[in-house]
C-alpha atoms as a PDB file:
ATOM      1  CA  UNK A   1      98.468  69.762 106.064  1.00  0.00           C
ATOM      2  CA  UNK A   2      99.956  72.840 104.284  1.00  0.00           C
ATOM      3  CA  UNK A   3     103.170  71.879 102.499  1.00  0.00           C
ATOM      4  CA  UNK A   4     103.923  75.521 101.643  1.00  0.00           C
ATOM      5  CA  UNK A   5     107.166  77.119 102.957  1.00  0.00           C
ATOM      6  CA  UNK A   6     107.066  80.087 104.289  1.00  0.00           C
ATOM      7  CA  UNK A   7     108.685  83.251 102.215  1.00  0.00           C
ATOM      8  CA  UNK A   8     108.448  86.919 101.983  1.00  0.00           C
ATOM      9  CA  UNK A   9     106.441  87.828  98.973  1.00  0.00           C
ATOM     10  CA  UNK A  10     108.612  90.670  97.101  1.00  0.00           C
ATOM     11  CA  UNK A  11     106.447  90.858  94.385  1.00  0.00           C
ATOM     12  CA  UNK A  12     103.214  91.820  96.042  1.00  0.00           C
ATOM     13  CA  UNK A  13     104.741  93.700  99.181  1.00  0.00           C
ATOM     14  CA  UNK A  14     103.579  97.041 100.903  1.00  0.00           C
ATOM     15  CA  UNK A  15     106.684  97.392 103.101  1.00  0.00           C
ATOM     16  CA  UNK A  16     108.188  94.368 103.366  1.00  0.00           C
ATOM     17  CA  UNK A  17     106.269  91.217 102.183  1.00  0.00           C
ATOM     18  CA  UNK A  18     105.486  89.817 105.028  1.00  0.00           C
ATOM     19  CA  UNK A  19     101.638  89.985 105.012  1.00  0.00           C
ATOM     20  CA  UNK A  20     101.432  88.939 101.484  1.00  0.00           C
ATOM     21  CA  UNK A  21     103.736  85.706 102.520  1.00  0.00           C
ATOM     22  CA  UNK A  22     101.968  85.076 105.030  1.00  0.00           C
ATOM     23  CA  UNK A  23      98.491  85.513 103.459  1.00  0.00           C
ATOM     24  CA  UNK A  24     100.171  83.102 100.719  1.00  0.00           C
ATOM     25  CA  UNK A  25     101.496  80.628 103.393  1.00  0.00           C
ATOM     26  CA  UNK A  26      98.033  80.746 104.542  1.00  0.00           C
ATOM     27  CA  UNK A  27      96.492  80.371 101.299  1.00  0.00           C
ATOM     28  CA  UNK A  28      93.847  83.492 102.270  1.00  0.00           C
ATOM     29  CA  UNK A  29      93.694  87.070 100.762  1.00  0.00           C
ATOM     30  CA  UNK A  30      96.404  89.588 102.090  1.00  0.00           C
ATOM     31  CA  UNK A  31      93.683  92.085 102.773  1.00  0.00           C
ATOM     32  CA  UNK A  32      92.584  90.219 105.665  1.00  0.00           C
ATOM     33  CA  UNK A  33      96.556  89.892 107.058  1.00  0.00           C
ATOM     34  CA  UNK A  34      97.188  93.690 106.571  1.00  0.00           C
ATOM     35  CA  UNK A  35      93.762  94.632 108.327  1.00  0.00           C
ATOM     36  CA  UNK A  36      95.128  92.167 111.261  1.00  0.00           C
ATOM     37  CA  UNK A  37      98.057  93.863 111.604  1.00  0.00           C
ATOM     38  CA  UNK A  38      97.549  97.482 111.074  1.00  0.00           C
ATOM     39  CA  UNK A  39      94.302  97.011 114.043  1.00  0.00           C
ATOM     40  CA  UNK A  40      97.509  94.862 116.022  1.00  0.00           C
ATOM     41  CA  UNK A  41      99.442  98.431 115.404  1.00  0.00           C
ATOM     42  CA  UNK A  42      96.150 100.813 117.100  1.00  0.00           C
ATOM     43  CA  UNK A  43      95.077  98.540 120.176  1.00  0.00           C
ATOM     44  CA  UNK A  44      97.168  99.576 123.413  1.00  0.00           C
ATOM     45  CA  UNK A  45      99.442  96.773 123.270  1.00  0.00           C
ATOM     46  CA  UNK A  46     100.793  97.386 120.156  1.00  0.00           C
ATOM     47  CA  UNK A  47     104.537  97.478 120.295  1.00  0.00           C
ATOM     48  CA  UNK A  48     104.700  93.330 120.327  1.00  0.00           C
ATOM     49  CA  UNK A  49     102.825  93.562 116.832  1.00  0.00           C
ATOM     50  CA  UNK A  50     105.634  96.404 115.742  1.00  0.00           C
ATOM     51  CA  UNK A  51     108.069  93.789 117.178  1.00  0.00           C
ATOM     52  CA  UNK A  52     106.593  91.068 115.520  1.00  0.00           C
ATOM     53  CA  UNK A  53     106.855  92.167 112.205  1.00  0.00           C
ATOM     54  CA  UNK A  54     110.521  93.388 112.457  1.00  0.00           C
ATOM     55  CA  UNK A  55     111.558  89.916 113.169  1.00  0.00           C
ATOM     56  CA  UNK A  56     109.491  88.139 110.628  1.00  0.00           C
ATOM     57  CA  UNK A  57     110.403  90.697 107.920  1.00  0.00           C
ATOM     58  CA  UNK A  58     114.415  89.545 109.161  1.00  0.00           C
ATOM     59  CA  UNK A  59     113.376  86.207 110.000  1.00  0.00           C
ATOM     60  CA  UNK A  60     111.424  85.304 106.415  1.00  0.00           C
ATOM     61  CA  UNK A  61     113.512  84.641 103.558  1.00  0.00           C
ATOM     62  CA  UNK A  62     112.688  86.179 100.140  1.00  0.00           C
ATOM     63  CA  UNK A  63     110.792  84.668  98.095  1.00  0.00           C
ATOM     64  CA  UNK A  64     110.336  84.871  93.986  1.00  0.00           C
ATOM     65  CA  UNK A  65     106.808  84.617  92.705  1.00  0.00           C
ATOM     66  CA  UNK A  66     106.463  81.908  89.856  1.00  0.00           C
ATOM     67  CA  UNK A  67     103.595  80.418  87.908  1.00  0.00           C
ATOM     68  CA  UNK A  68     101.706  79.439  90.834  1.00  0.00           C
ATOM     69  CA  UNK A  69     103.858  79.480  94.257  1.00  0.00           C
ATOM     70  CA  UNK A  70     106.361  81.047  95.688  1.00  0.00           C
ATOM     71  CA  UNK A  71     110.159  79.882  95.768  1.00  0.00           C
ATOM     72  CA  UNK A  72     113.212  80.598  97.786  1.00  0.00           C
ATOM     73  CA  UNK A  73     115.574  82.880  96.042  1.00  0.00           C
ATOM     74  CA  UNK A  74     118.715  81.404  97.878  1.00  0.00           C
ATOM     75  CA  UNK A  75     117.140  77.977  95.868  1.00  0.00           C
ATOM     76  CA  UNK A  76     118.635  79.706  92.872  1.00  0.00           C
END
């Protein structure tokens, strides 16, 4: 079981940090999230994949990078 929380990574983001938190949630390389989601953007449904990551990128909080994992901000 993954006790991770899952946070926007800030200090590894393209756009908004929500591949990279969720490649770190996942505990997998964020290579294979972005490739996910920019084929989600090119197939014909992809509007729900636009839609998706508007409301993670609202619905994730930020996240600071330490050491080794990543912490809420709003924790400090």
């Amino acid at each position: 079981m993954n006790n991770n929380r899952l946070f926007r990574d800030v200090n590894n983001k393209v756009i908004g940090g929500v591949a990279a938190g969720i490649a770190n949630y996942l505990q997998i390389d964020v290579v294979i999230i972005r490739v996910l989601l920019v084929m989600g953007f090119f197939i014909p449904v992809h509007f729900p994949v636009f839609i998706f990551y508007i409301v993670m990128w609202i619905a994730m909080p930020k996240g600071v990078k330490t050491t080794n994992h990543i912490e809420s901000s709003a924790m400090h």
